[in-house]
Protein backbone atom coordinates (compact mmCIF):
# COMPACT_ATOMS: atom_id res chain seq x y z
CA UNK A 1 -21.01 7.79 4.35
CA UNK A 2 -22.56 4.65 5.35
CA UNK A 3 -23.80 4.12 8.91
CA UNK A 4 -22.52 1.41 11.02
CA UNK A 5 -26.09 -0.38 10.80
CA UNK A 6 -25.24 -0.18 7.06
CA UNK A 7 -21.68 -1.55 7.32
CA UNK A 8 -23.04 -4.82 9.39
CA UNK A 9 -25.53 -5.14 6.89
CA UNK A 10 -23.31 -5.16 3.86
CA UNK A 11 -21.42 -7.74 6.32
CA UNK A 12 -23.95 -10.24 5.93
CA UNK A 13 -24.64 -9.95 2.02
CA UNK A 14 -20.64 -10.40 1.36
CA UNK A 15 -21.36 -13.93 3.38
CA UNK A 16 -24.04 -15.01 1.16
CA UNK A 17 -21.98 -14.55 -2.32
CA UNK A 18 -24.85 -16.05 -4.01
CA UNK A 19 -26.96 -13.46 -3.14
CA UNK A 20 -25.04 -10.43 -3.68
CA UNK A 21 -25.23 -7.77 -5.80
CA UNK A 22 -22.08 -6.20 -7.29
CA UNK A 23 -21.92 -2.41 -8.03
CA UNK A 24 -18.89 -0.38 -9.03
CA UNK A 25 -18.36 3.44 -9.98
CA UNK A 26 -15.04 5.55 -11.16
CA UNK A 27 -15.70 9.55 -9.71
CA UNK A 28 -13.70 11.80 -11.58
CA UNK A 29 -12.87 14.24 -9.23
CA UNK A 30 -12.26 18.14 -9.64
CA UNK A 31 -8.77 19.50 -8.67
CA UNK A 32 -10.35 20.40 -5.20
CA UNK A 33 -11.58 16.60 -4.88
CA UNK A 34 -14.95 17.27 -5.40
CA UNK A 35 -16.65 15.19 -7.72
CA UNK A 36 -17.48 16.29 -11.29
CA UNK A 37 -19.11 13.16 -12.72
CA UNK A 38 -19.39 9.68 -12.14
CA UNK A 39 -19.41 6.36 -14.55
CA UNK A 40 -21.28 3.44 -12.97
CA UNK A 41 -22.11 -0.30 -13.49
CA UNK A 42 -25.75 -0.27 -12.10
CA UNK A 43 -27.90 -1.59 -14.88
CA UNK A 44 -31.06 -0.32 -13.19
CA UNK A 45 -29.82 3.18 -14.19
CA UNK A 46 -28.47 2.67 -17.45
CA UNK A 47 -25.58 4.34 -19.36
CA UNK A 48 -24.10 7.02 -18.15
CA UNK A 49 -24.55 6.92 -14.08
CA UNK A 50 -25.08 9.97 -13.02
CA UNK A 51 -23.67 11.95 -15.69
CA UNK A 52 -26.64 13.16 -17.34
CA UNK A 53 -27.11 12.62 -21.20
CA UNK A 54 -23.56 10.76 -21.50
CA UNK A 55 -23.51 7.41 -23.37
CA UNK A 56 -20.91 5.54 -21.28
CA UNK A 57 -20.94 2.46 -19.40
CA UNK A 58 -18.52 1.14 -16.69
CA UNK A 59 -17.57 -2.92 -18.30
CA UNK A 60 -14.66 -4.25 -16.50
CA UNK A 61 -11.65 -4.09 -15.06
CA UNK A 62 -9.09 -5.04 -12.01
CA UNK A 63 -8.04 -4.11 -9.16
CA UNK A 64 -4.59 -4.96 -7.86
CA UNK A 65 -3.26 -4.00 -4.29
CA UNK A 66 0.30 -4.92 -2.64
CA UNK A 67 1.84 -3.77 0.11
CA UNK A 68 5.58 -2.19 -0.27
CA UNK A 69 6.78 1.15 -0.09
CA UNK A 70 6.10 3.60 -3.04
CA UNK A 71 3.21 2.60 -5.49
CA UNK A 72 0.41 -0.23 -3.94
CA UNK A 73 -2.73 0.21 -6.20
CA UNK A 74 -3.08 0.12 -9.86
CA UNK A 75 -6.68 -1.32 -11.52
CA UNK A 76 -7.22 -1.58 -15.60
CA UNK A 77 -10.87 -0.59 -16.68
CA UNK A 78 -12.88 -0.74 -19.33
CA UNK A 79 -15.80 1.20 -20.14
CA UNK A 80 -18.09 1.98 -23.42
CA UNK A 81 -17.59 5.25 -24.24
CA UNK A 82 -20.05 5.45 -27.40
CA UNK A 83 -20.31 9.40 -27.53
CA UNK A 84 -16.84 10.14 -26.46
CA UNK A 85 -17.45 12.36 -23.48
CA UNK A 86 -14.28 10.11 -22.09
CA UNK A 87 -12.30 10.20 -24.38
CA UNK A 88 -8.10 11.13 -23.23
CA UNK A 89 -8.07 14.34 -24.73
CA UNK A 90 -8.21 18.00 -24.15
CA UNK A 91 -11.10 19.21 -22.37
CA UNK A 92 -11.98 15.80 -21.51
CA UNK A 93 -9.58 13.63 -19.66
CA UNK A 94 -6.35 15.07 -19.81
CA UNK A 95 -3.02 14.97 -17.88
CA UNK A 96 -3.48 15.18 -13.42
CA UNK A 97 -7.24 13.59 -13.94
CA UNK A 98 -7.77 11.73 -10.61
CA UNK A 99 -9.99 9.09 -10.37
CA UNK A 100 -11.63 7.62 -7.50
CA UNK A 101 -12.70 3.67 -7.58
CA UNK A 102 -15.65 2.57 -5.67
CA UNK A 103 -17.02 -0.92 -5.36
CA UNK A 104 -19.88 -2.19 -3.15
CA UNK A 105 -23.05 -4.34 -2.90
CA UNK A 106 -26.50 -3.61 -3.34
CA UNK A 107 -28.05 -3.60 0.03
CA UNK A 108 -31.79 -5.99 0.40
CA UNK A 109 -32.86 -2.15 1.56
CA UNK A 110 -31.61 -0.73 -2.07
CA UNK A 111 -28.94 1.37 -0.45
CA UNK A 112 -25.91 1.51 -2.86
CA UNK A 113 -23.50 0.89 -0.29
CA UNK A 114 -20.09 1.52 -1.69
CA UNK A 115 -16.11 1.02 -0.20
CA UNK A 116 -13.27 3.23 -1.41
CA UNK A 117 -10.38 1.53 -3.46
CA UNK A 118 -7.85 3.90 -3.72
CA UNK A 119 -8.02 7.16 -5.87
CA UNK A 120 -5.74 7.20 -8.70
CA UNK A 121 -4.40 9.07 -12.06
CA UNK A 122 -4.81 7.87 -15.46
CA UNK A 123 -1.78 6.14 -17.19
CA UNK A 124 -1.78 4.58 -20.70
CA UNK A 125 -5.02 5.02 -22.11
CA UNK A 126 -6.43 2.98 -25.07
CA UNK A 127 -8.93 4.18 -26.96
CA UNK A 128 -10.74 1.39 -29.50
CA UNK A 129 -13.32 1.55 -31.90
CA UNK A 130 -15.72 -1.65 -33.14
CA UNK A 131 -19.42 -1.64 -35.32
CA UNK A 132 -21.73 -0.70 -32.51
CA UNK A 133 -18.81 -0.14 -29.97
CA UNK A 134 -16.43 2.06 -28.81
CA UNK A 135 -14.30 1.33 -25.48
CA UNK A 136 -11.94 2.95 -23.57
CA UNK A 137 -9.39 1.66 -21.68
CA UNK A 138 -7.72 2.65 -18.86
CA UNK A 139 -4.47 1.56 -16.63
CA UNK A 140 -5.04 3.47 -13.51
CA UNK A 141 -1.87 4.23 -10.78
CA UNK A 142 -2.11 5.10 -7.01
CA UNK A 143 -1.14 8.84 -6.68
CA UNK A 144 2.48 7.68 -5.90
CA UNK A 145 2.55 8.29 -9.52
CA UNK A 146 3.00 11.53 -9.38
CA UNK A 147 5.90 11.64 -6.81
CA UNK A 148 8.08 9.50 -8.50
CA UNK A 149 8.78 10.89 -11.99
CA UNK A 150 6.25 8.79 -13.86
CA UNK A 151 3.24 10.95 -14.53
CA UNK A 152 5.11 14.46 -13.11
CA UNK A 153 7.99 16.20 -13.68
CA UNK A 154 11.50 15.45 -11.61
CA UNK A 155 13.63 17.62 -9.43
CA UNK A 156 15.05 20.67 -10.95
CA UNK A 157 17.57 21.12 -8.35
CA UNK A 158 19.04 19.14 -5.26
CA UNK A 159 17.08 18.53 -3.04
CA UNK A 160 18.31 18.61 0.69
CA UNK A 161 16.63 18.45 4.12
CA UNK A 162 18.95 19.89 6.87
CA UNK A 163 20.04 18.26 10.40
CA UNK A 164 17.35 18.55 12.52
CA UNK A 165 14.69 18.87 10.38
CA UNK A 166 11.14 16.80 11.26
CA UNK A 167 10.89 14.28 8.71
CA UNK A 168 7.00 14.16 8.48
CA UNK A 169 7.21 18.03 8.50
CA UNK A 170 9.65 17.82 5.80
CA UNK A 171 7.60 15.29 3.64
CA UNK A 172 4.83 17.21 4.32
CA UNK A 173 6.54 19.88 2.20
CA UNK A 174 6.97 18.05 -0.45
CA UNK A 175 2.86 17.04 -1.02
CA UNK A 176 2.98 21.27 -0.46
CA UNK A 177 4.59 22.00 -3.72
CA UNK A 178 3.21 23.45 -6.33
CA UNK A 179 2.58 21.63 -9.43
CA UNK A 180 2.79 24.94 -11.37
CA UNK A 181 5.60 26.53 -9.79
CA UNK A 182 7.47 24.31 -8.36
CA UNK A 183 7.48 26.14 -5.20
CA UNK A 184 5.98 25.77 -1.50
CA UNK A 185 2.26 26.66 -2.06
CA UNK A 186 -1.04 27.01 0.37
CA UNK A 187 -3.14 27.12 -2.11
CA UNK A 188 -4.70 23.33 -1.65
CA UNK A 189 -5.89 23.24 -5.88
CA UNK A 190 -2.24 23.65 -6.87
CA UNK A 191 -0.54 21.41 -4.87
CA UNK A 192 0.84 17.67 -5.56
CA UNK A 193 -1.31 16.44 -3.07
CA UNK A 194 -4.25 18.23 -0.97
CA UNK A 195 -5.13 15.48 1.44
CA UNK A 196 -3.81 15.83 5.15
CA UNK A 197 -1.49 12.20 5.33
CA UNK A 198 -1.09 10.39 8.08
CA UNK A 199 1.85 10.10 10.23
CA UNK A 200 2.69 7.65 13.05
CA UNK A 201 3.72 9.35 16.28
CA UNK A 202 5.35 6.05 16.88
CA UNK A 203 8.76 7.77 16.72
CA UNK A 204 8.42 10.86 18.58
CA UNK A 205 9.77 9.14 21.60
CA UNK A 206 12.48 7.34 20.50
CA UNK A 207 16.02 8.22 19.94
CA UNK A 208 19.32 7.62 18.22
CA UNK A 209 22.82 9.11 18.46
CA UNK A 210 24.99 11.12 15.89
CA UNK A 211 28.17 12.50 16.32
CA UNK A 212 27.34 12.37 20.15
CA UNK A 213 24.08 13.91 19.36
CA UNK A 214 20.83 12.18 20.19
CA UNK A 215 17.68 12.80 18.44
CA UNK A 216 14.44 11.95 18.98
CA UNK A 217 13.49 9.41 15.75
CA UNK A 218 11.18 11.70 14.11
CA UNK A 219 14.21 14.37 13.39
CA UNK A 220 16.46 14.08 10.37
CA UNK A 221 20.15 13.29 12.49
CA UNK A 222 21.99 14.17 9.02
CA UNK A 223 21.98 16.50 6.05
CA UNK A 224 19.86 14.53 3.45
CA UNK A 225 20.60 15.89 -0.35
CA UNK A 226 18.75 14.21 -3.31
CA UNK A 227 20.30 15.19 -6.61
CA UNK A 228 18.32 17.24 -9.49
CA UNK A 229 16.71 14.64 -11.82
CA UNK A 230 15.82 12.37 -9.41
CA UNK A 231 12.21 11.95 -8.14
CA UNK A 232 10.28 13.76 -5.13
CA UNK A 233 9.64 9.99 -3.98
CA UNK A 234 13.17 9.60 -3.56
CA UNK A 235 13.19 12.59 -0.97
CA UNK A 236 9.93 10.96 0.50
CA UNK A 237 11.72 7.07 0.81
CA UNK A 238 14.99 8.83 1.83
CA UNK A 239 13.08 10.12 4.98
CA UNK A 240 11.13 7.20 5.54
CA UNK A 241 14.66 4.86 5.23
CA UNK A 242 15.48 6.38 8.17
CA UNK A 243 12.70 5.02 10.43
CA UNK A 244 12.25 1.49 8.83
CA UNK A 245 8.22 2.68 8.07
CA UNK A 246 5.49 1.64 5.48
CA UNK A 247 5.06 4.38 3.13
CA UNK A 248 2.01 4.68 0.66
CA UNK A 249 -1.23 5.36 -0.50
CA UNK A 250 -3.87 3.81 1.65
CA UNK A 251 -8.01 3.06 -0.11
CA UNK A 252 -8.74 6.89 0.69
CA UNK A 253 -5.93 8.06 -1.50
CA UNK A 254 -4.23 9.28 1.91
CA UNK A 255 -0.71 8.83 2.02
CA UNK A 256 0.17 7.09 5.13
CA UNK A 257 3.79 6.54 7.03
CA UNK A 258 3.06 4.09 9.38
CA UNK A 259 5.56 2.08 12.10
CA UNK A 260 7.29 -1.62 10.61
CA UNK A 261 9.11 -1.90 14.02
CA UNK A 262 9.21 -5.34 15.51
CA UNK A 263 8.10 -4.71 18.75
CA UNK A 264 4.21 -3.92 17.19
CA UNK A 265 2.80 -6.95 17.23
CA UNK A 266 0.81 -8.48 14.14
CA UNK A 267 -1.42 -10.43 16.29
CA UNK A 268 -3.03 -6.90 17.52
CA UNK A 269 -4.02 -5.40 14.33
CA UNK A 270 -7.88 -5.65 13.27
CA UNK A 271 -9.09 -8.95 11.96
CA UNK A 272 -11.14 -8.19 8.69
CA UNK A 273 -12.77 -11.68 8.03
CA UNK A 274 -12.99 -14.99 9.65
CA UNK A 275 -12.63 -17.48 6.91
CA UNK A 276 -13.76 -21.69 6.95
CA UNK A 277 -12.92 -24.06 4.42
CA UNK A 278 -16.34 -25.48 5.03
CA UNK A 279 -17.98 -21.70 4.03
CA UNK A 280 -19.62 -20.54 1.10
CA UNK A 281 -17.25 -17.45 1.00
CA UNK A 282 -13.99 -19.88 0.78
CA UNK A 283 -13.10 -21.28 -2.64
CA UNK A 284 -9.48 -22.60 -1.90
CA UNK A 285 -5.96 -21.68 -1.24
CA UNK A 286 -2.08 -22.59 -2.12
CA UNK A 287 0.88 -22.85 0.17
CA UNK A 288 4.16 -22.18 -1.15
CA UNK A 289 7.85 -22.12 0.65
CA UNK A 290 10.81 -20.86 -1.32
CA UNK A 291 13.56 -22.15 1.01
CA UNK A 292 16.29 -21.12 -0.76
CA UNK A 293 15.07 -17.37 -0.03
CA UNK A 294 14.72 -17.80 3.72
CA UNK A 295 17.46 -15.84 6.33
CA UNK A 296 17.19 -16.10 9.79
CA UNK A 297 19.59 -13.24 10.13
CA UNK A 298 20.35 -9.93 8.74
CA UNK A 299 23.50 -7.73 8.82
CA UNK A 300 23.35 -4.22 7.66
CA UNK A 301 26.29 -2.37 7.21
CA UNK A 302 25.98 1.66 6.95
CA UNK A 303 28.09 4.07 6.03
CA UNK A 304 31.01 5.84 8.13
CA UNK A 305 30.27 9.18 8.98
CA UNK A 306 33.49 11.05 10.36
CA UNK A 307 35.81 8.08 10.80
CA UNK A 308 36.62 5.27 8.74
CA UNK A 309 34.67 2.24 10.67
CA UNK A 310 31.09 1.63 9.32
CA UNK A 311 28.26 1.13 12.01
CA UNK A 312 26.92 -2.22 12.03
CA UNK A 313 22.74 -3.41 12.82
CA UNK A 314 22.17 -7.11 13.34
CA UNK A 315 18.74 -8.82 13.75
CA UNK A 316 18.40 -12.26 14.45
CA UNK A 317 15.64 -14.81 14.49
CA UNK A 318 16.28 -17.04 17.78
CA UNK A 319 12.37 -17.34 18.49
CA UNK A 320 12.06 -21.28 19.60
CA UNK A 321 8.65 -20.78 18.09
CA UNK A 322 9.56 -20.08 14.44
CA UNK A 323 10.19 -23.09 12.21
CA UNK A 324 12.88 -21.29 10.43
CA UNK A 325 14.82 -20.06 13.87
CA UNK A 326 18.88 -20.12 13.84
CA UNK A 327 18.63 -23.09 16.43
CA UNK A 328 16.36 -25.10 13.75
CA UNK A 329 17.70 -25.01 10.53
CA UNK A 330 21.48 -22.48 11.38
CA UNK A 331 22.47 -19.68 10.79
CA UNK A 332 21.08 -18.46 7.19
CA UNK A 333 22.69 -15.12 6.89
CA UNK A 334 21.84 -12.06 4.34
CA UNK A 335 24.48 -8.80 4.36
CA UNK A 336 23.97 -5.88 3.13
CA UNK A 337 25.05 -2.20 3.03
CA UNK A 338 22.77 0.57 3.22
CA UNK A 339 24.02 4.32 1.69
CA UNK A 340 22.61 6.97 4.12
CA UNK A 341 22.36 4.42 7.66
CA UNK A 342 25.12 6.79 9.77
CA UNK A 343 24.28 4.72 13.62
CA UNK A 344 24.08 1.11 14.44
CA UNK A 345 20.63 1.81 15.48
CA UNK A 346 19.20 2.73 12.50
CA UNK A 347 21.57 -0.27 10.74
CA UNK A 348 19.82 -2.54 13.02
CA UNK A 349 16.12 -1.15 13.10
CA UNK A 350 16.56 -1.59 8.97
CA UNK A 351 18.39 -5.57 9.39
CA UNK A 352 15.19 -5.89 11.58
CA UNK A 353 12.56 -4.61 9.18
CA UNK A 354 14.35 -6.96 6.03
CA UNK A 355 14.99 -10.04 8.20
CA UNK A 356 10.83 -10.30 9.81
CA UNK A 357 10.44 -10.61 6.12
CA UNK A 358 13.19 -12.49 4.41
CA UNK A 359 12.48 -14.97 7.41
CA UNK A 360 8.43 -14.98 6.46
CA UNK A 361 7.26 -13.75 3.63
CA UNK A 362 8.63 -16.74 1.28
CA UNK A 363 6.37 -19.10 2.79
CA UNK A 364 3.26 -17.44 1.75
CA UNK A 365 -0.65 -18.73 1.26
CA UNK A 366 -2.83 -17.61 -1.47
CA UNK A 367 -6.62 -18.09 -0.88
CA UNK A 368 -9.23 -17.91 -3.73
CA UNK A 369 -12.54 -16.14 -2.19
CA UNK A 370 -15.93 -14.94 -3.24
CA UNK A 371 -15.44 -11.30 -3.68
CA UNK A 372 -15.52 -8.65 -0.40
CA UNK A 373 -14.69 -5.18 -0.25
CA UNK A 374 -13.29 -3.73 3.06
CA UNK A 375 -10.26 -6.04 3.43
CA UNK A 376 -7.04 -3.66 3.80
CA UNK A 377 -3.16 -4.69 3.05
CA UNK A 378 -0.88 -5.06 6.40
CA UNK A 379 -3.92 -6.46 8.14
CA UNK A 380 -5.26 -9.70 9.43
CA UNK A 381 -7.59 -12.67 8.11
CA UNK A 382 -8.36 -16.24 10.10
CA UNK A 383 -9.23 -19.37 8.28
CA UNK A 384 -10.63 -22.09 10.61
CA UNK A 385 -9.29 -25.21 8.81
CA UNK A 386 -11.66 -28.05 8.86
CA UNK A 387 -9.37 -30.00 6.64
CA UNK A 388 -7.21 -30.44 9.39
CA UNK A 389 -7.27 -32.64 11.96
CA UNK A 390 -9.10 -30.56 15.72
CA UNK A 391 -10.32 -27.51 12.80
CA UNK A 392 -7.31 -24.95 14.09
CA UNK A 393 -7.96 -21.30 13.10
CA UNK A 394 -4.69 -19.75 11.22
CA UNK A 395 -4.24 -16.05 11.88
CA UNK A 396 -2.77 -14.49 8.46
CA UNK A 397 -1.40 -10.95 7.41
CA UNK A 398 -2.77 -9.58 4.06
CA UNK A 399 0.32 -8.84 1.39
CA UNK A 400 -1.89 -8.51 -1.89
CA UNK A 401 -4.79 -8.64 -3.42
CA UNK A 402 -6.71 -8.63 -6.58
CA UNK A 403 -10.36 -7.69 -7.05
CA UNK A 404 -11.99 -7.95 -10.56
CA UNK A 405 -14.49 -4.97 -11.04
CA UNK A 406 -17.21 -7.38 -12.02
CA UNK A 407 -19.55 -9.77 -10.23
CA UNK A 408 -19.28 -13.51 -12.02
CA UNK A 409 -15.26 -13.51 -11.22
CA UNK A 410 -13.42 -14.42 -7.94
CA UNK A 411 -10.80 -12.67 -5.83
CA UNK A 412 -7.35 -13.58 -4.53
CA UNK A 413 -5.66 -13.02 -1.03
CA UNK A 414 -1.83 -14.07 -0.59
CA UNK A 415 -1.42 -13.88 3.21
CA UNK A 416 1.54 -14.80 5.24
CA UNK A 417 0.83 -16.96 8.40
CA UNK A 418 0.80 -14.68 12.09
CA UNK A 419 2.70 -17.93 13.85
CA UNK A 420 5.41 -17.54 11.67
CA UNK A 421 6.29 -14.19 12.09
CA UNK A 422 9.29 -14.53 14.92
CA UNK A 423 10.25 -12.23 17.73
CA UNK A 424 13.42 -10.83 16.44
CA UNK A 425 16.71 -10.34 18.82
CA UNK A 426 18.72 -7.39 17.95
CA UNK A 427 22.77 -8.62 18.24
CA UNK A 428 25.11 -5.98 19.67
CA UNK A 429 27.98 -5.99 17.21
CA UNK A 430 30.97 -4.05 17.18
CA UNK A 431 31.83 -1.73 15.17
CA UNK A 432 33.87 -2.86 11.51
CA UNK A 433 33.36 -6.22 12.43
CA UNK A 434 31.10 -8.63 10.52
């Protein structure tokens, strides 16, 4: 791992972009995460990075990264693969090979200093042949591939998580399967995923009512039953629906569950990189507002548990500081039922988590920058804007990103403005009534 001397030191070379020195490396890892053998782009070592005796060389590629719930990283690759060692075939890179993408800079001390970019499992291989050349191809997926029915099997049988149950216990179980069996396992090599998550303890203090039952938010308040053919991601978003969170992989291949609620502030979370228009590391941006998808309030209408009136969740946007407030423009309002929301609290802790974006996210900035390697989704950026008149400094959250695996190519940041994001009011509303 690099040292923090090291990190502040890569710091610097990422703000002289004409000076830096781009390095990337896949690690295909063993079933226990170790690493078996590694393809590089270092042309001081040659083909085959530290695989010893293989002919293959790491070309090209993409990286993509969005945040949304389920699947945020996928990255296409391309690599020479002139004896075949790679090749998508038995006893080389078969089915459940995970792959861990690193990219970094060359350090003026000649440390390879490297930053995780998610690990991932091969999907779609291409294999292509040429005079003098023979590539490979890769379209690699976050490991959220393999909970929801693309790259693994599907549920044999319903699926249910009783009353009472601790959600992040009970998605727990599901990493705990075995990918052989199909059954609970401890043995970390079998399982769908090894790696500890990480779970918000956010919720553990908060509460809602059922049937004149209160639970603490990180309990299951109803039965939840996922029928047989559907995916273990649908368990995994079933439990997460019912705390509004962001669930994913994160860089480390770690899947995360982390709080969306409104009272967390954006203007807290770590800034990553202080942009200028007037820097070397800034190469542009675009603004764009889709007006016609803006609401400034949300409605969402559960389901009726024992009687026949469905509980109702309303979030507003009333913040005088928002451009796109109720009191600005009216009332643009967005309904919508939800199958599984049983209390008004979880109907309006979801209307909250869709409004702070319907409200937002349509009005979003896309910069064009050198390339950098530690920024994270759900994080924050600055740009001090010389163009504009007294040079303000605009605060931004990080959506998406794309990162090309080579050096001569540029990246792109779309980035919702901090200012805009609105302190949303939470209407009581009574029950069956719109």
């Amino acid at each position: 791992m690099p040292s923090a001397s090291q990190y502040q030191e890569y710091l610097k070379v990422i703000a002289e972009p004409d000076k830096l020195n781009k390095i990337a490396k896949l690690e295909f890892l063993n079933a226990d995460g170790t690493v078996a053998f590694v393809i590089d782009n270092n042309y001081k070592r040659g083909y085959g990075g530290y695989t010893t005796g293989s002919r293959a060389f790491l070309q090209d590629g993409d990286l993509s990264v969005s945040l949304q719930n389920g699947k945020r990283r996928q990255a296409s690759i391309v690599f020479e693969n002139l004896d075949r060692e790679f090749d998508f075939a038995v006893n080389h890179l078969w089915f459940g090979q995970k792959i861990r993408l690193m990219m970094g800079v060359l350090l003026p001390s000649g440390y390879e200093f490297y930053l995780p970019q998610g690990v991932f499992y091969i999907d779609s291989p291409q294999l292509g042949w040429r005079p003098n050349s023979r590539q490979a191809s890769y379209t690699l997926t976050d490991k959220w591939a393999y909970l929801d029915g693309s790259l693994f099997g599907k549920l044999r049988d319903t699926y249910q998580v009783p009353t009472g149950s601790n959600i992040f216990g009970a998605m727990l179980g599901i990493l705990q399967i075995s990918k052989y069996t199909l059954a609970p396992t401890t043995n970390p090599i079998e399982m769908i995923d090894n790696i500890t998550p990480l779970f918000t303890d956010y919720f553990n203090s908060r509460t809602t009512t059922v049937n004149n039952r209160t639970y603490t938010n990180n309990l299951v308040p109803y039965d939840i039953s996922v029928e047989y053919n559907q995916s273990y991601a649908k368990v995994l978003t079933s439990l997460n629906d019912l705390i509004a969170g962001w669930i994913g992989y994160d860089s480390t291949g770690r899947l995360t569950v982390l709080p969306s609620e409104n009272d967390i502030p954006d203007q807290t979370k770590a800034v990553l990189w202080d942009f200028s228009t007037s820097s070397k590391t800034f190469l542009g941006l675009e603004e764009t507002a889709n007006m016609s998808e803006v609401y400034n309030e949300y409605t969402v209408v559960g389901e009726a548990l024992d009687s026949d009136i469905a509980p109702l969740g309303r979030a507003i946007n009333a913040d005088a500081a928002s451009d796109t407030n109720v009191n600005r423009i009216g009332r643009k309002s967005q309904i919508e039922s939800a199958s599984g929301y049983y209390t008004k609290e979880q109907c309006a802790a979801l209307a909250a988590f869709k409004l702070k974006r319907a409200t937002v996210l349509q009005k979003s900035v896309t910069f064009d920058s050198t390339q950098m390697f530690h920024l994270q989704e759900n994080n924050l950026i600055t740009v001090r804007r010389t163009d504009k008149e007294g040079a303000p400094v605009e605060r931004h959250l990080i959506q998406s990103f794309s990162l090309p695996l080579s050096q001569a190519r540029q990246m792109a940041i779309t980035a919702t403005a901090v200012t805009d994001y609105p302190n949303i009011t939470i209407e009581e509303v009574n029950y069956g009534i719109i």
